[in-house]
C-alpha atoms as a PDB file:
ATOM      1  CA  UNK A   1     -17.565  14.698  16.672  1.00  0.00           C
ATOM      2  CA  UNK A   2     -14.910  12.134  18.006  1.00  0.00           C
ATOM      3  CA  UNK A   3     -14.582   9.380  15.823  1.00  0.00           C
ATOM      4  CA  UNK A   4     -14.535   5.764  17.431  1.00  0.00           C
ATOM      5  CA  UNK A   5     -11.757   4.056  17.943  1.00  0.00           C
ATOM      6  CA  UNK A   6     -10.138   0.685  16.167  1.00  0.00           C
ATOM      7  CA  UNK A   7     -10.760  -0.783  19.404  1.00  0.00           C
ATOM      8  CA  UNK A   8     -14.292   0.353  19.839  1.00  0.00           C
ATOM      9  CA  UNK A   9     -15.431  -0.538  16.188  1.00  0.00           C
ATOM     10  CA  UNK A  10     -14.211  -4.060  17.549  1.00  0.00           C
ATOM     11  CA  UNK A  11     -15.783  -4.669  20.194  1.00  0.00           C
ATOM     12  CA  UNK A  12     -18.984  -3.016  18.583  1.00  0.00           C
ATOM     13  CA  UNK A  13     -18.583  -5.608  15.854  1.00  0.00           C
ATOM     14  CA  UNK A  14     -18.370  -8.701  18.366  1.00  0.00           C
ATOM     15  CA  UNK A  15     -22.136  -7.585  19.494  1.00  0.00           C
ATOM     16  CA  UNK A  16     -23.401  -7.708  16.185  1.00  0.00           C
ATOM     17  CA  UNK A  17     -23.290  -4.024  15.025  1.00  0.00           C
ATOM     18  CA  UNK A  18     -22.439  -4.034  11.410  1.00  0.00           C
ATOM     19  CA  UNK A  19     -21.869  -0.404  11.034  1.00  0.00           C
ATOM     20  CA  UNK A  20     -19.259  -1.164  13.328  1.00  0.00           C
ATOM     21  CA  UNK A  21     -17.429  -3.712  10.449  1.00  0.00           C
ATOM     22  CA  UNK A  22     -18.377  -1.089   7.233  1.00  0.00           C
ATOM     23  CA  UNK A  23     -16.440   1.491   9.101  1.00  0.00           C
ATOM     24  CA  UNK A  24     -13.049  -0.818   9.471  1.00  0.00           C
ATOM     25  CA  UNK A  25     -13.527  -1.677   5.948  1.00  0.00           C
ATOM     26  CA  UNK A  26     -13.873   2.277   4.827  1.00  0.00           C
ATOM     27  CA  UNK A  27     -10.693   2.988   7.007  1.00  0.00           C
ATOM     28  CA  UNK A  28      -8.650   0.400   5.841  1.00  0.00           C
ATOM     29  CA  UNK A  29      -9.782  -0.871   2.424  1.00  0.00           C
ATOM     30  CA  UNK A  30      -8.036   1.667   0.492  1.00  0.00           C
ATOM     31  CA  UNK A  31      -4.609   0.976   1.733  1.00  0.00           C
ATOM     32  CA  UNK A  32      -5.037  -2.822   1.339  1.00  0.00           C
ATOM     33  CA  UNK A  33      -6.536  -2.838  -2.170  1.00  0.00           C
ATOM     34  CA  UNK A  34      -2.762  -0.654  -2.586  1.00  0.00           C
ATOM     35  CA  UNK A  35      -1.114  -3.193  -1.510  1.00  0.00           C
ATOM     36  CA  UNK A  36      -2.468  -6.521  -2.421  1.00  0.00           C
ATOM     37  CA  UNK A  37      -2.423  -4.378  -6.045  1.00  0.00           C
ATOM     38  CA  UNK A  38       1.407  -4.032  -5.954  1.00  0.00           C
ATOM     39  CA  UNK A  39       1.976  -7.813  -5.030  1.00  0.00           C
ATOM     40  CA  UNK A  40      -0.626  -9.409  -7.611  1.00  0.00           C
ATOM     41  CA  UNK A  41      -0.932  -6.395 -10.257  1.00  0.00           C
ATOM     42  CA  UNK A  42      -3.264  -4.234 -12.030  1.00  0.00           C
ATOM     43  CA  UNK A  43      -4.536  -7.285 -13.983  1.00  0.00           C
ATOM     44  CA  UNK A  44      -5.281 -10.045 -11.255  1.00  0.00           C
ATOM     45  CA  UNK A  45      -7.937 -10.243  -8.710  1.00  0.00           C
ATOM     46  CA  UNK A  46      -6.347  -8.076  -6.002  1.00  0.00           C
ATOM     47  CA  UNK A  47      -9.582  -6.751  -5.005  1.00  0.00           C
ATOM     48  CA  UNK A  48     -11.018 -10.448  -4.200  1.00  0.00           C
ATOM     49  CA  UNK A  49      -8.269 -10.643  -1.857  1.00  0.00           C
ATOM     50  CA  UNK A  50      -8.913  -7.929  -0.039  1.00  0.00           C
ATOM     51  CA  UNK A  51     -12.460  -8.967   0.636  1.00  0.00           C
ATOM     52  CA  UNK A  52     -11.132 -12.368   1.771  1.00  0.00           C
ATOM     53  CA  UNK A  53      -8.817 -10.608   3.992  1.00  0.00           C
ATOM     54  CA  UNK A  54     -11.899  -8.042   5.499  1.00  0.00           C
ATOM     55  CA  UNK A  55     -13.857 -11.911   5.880  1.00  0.00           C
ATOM     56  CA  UNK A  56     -10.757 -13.204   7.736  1.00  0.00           C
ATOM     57  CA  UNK A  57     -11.590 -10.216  10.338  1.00  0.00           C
ATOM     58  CA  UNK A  58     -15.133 -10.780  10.039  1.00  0.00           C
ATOM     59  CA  UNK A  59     -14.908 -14.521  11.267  1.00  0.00           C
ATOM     60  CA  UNK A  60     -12.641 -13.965  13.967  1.00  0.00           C
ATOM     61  CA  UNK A  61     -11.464 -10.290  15.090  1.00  0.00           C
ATOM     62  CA  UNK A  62      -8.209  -9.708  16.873  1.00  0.00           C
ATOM     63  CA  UNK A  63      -8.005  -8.115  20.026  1.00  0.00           C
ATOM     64  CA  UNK A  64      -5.384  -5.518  20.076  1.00  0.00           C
ATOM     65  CA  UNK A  65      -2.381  -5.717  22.856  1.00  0.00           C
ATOM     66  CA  UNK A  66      -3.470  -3.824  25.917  1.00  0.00           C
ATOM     67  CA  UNK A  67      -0.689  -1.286  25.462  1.00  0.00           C
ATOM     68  CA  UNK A  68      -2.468  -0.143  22.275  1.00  0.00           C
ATOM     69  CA  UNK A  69      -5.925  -0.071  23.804  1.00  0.00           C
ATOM     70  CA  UNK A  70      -6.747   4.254  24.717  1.00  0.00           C
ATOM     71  CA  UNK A  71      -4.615   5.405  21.884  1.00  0.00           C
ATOM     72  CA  UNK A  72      -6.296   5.917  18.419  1.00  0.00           C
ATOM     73  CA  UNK A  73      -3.283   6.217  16.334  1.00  0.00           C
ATOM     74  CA  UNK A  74      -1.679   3.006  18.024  1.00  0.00           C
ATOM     75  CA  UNK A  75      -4.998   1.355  17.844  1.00  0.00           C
ATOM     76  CA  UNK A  76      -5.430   2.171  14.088  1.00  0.00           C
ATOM     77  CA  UNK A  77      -1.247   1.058  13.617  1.00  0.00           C
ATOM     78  CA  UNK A  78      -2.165  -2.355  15.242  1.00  0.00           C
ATOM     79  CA  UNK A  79      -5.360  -3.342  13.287  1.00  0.00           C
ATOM     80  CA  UNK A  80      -3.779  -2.111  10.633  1.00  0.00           C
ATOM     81  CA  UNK A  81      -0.817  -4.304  10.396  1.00  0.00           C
ATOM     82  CA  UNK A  82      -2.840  -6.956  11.003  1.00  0.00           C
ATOM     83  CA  UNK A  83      -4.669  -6.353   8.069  1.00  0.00           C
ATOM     84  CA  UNK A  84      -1.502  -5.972   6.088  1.00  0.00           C
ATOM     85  CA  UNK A  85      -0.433  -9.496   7.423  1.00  0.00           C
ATOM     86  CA  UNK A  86      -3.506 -11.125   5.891  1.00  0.00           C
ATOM     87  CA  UNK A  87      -3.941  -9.555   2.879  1.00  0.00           C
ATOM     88  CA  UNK A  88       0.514 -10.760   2.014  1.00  0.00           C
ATOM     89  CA  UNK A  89      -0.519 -13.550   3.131  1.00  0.00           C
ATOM     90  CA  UNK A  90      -3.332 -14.281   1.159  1.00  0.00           C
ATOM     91  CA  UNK A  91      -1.304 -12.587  -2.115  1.00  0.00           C
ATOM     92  CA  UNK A  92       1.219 -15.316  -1.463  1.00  0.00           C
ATOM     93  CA  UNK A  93      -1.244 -18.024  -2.003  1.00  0.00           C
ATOM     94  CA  UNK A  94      -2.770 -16.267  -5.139  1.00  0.00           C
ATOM     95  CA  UNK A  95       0.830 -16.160  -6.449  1.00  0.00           C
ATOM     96  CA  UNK A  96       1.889 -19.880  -5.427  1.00  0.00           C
ATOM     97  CA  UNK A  97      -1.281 -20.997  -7.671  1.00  0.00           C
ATOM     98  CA  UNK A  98       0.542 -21.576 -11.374  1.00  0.00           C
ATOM     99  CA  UNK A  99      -2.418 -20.574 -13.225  1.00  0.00           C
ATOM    100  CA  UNK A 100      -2.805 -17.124 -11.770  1.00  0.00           C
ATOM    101  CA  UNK A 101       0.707 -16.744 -12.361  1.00  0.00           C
ATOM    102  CA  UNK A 102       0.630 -17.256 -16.182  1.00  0.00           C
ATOM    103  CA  UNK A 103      -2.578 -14.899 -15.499  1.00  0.00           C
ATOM    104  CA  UNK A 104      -0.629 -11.931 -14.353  1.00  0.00           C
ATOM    105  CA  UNK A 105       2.636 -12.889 -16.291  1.00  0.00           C
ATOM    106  CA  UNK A 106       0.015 -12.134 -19.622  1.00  0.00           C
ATOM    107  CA  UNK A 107      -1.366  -9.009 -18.385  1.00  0.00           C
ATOM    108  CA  UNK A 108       1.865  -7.404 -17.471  1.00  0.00           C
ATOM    109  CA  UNK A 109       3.272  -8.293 -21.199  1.00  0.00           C
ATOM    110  CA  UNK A 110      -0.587  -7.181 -22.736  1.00  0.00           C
ATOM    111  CA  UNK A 111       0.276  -3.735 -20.256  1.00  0.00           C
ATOM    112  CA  UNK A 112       3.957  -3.364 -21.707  1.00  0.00           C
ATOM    113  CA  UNK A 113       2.440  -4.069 -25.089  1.00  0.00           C
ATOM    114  CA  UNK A 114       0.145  -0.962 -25.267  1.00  0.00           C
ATOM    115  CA  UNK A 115       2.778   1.564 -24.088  1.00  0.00           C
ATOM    116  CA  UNK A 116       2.696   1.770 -20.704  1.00  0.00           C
ATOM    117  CA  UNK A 117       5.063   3.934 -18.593  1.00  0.00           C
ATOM    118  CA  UNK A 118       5.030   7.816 -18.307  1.00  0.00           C
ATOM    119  CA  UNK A 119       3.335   8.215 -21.718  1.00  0.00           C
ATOM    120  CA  UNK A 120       0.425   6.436 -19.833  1.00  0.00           C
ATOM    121  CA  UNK A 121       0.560   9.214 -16.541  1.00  0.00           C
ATOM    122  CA  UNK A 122       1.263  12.746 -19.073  1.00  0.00           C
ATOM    123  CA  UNK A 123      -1.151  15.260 -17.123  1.00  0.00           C
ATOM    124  CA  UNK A 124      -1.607  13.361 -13.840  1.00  0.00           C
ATOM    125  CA  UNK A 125      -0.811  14.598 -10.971  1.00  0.00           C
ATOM    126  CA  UNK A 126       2.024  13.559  -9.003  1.00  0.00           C
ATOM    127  CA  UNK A 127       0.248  10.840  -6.646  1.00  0.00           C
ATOM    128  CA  UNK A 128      -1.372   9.217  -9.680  1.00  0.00           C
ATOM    129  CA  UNK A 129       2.210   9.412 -11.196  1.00  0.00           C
ATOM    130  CA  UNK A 130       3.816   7.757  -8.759  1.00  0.00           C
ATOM    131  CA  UNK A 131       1.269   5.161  -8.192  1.00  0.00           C
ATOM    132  CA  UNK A 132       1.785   3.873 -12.165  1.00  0.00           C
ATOM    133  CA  UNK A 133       5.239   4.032 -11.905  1.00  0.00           C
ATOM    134  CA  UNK A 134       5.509   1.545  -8.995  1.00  0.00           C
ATOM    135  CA  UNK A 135       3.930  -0.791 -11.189  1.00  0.00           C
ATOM    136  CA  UNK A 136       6.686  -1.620 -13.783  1.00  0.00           C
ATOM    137  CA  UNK A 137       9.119  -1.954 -10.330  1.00  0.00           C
ATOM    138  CA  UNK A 138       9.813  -5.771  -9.388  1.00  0.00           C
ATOM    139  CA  UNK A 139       7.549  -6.812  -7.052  1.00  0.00           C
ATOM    140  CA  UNK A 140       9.839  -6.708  -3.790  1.00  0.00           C
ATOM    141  CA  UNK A 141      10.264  -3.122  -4.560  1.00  0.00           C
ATOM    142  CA  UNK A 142       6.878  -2.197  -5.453  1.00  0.00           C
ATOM    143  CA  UNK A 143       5.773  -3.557  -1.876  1.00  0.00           C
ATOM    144  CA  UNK A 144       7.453  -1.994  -0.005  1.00  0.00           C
ATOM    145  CA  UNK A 145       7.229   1.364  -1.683  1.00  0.00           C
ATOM    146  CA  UNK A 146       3.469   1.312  -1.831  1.00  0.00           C
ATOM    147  CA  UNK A 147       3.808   0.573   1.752  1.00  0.00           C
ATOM    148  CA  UNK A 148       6.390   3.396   2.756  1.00  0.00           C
ATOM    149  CA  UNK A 149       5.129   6.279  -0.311  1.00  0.00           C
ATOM    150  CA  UNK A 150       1.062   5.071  -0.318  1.00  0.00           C
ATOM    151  CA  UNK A 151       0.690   3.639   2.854  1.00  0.00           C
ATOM    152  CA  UNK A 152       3.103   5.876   4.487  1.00  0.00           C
ATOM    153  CA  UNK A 153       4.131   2.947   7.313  1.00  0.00           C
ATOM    154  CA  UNK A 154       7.438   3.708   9.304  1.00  0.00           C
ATOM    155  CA  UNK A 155      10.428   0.951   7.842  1.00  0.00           C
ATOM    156  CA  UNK A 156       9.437  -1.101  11.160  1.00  0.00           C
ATOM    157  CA  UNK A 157       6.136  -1.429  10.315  1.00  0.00           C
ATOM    158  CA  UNK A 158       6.859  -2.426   6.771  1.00  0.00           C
ATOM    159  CA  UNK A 159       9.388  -5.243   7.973  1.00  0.00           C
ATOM    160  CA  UNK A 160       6.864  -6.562  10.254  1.00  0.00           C
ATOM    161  CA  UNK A 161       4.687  -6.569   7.525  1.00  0.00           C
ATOM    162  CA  UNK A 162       6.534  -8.065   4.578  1.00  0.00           C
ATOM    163  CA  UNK A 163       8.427 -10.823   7.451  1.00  0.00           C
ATOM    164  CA  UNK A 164      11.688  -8.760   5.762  1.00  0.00           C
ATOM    165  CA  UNK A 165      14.458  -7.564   7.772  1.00  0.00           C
ATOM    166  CA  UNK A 166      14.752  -3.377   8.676  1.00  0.00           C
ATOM    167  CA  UNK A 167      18.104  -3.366   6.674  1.00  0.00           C
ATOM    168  CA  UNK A 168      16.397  -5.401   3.751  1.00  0.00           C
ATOM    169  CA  UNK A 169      13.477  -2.908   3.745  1.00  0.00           C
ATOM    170  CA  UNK A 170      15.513   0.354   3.754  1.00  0.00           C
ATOM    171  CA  UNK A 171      17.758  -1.421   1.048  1.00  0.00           C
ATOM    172  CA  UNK A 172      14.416  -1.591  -0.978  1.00  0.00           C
ATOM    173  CA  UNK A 173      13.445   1.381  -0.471  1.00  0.00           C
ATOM    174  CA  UNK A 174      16.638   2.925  -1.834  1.00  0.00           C
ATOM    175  CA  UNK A 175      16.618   1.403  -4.743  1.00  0.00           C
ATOM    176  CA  UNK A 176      12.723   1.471  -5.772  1.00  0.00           C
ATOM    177  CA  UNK A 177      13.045   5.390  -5.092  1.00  0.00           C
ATOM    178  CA  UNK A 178      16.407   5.889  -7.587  1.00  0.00           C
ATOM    179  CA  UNK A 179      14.231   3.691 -10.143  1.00  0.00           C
ATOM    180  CA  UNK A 180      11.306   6.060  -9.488  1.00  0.00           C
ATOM    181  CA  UNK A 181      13.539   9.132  -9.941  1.00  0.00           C
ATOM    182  CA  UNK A 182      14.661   8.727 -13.308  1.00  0.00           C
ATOM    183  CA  UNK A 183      11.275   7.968 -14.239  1.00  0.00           C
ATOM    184  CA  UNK A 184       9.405  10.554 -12.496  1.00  0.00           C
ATOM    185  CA  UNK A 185      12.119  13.484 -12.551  1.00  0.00           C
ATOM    186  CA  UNK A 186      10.368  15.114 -16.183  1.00  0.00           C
ATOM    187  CA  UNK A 187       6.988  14.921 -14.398  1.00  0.00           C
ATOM    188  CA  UNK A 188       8.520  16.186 -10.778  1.00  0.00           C
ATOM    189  CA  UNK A 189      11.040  19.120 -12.474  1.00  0.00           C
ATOM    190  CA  UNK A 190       7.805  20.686 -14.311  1.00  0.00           C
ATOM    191  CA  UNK A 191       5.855  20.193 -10.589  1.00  0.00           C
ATOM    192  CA  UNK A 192       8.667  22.455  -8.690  1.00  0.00           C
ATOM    193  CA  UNK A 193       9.270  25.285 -11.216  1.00  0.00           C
ATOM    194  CA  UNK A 194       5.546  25.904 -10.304  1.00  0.00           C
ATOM    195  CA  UNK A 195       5.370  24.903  -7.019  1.00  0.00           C
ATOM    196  CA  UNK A 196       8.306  26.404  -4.214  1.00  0.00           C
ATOM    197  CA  UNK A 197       6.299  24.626  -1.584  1.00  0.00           C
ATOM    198  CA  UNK A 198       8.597  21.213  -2.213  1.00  0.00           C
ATOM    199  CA  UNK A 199      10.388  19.098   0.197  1.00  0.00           C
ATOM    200  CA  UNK A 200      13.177  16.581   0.049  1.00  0.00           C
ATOM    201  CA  UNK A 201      13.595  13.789   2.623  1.00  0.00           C
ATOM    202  CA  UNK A 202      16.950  12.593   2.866  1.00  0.00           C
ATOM    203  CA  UNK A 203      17.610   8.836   1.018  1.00  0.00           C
ATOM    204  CA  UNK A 204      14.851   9.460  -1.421  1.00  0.00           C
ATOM    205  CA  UNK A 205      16.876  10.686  -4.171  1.00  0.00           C
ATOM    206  CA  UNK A 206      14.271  12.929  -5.520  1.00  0.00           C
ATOM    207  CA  UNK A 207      12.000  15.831  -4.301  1.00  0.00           C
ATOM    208  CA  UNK A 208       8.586  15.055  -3.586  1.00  0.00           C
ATOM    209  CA  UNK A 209       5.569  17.634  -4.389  1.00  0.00           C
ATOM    210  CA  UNK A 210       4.313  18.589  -0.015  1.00  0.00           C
ATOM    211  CA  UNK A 211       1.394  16.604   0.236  1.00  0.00           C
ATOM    212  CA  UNK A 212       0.632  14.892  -2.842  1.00  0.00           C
ATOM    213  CA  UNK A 213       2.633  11.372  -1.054  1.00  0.00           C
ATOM    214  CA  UNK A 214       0.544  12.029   2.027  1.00  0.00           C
END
């Protein structure tokens, strides 16, 4: 069976069908809470943000651009960003508010304090790994790596995103991923003596397991 389309669950949604709204927020809430995680950390109330962001579409839906509109995957792209857009946004406002700062600024020293780090990921598969790792990054390179890796959005995507430029993103990118690499390479050389099936992709600096980044 066909799934609906961004598009469709919209308009749905503007007539009152609320089945319509819980299937946007299954599609997309995983992603976000990703995000809006790698922005205002483990610690903080990321997840509150990405409820305010799923109100922001509840009170007043975008309509997509008409060259989107027949085309699930550019459909889904559009909405998508959009969401992304928000939920920055609305991250940007948590972290402008000084006591939520000294919030997170506490958790990430209580985090470092009990050990984190690869000790933390021993016997995790590669995904979970990865996701860990991008949390002791600084935060410019922990976006847009969870957005690129997680959320697997093209570098144009990510700079429309973040409000960064291309160059800045793929900068970011480059050095986030040689960070990762010297972390992850233990966990990654024991993952490709087993496993042939592994693929490189030029600039990241470090082979990736096929399919546990997708």
């Amino acid at each position: 069976m066909t799934q609906p389309s961004e598009a469709a669950l919209l308009d749905r949604f503007r007539t009152g069908d609320m089945d319509a709204f819980a299937d946007l927020v299954q599609r997309h809430q995983a992603p976000l809470l990703r995000h809006a995680r790698s922005l205002l950390g483990a610690g903080s109330a990321y997840e509150d943000t990405v409820q305010e962001a799923f109100l922001k579409l509840a009170q007043s839906p975008p309509f997509l651009p008409e060259e989107a509109l027949g085309d699930p995957r550019l459909e889904y792209v559009q909405l998508s960003s959009w969401l992304h857009k928000v939920t920055r946004n609305l991250c940007m406002d948590v972290m402008r508010s000084e006591t939520r700062r000294k919030k997170r600024e506490q958790d990430v020293a209580a985090h470092e304090a009990t050990g984190g780090g690869m000790s933390v990921v021993e016997g995790a598969d590669t995904r979970a790994a990865v996701e860990v790792t991008i949390g002791n990054l600084p935060r410019d390179q922990r976006e847009v790596l969870v957005l690129r890796l997680l959320g697997e959005k093209s570098y144009r995507e990510i700079a429309e995103i973040t409000g960064k430029k291309i160059g800045t993103v793929g900068w970011l990118v480059s050095v986030g991923l040689k960070a990762l690499s010297q972390e992850l390479e233990p966990l990654l050389s024991g993952a490709n003596k087993k496993r042939p099936d592994v693929v490189t992709e030029p600039g990241l600096g470090f082979g990736m397991v096929q399919g546990e980044l997708s």
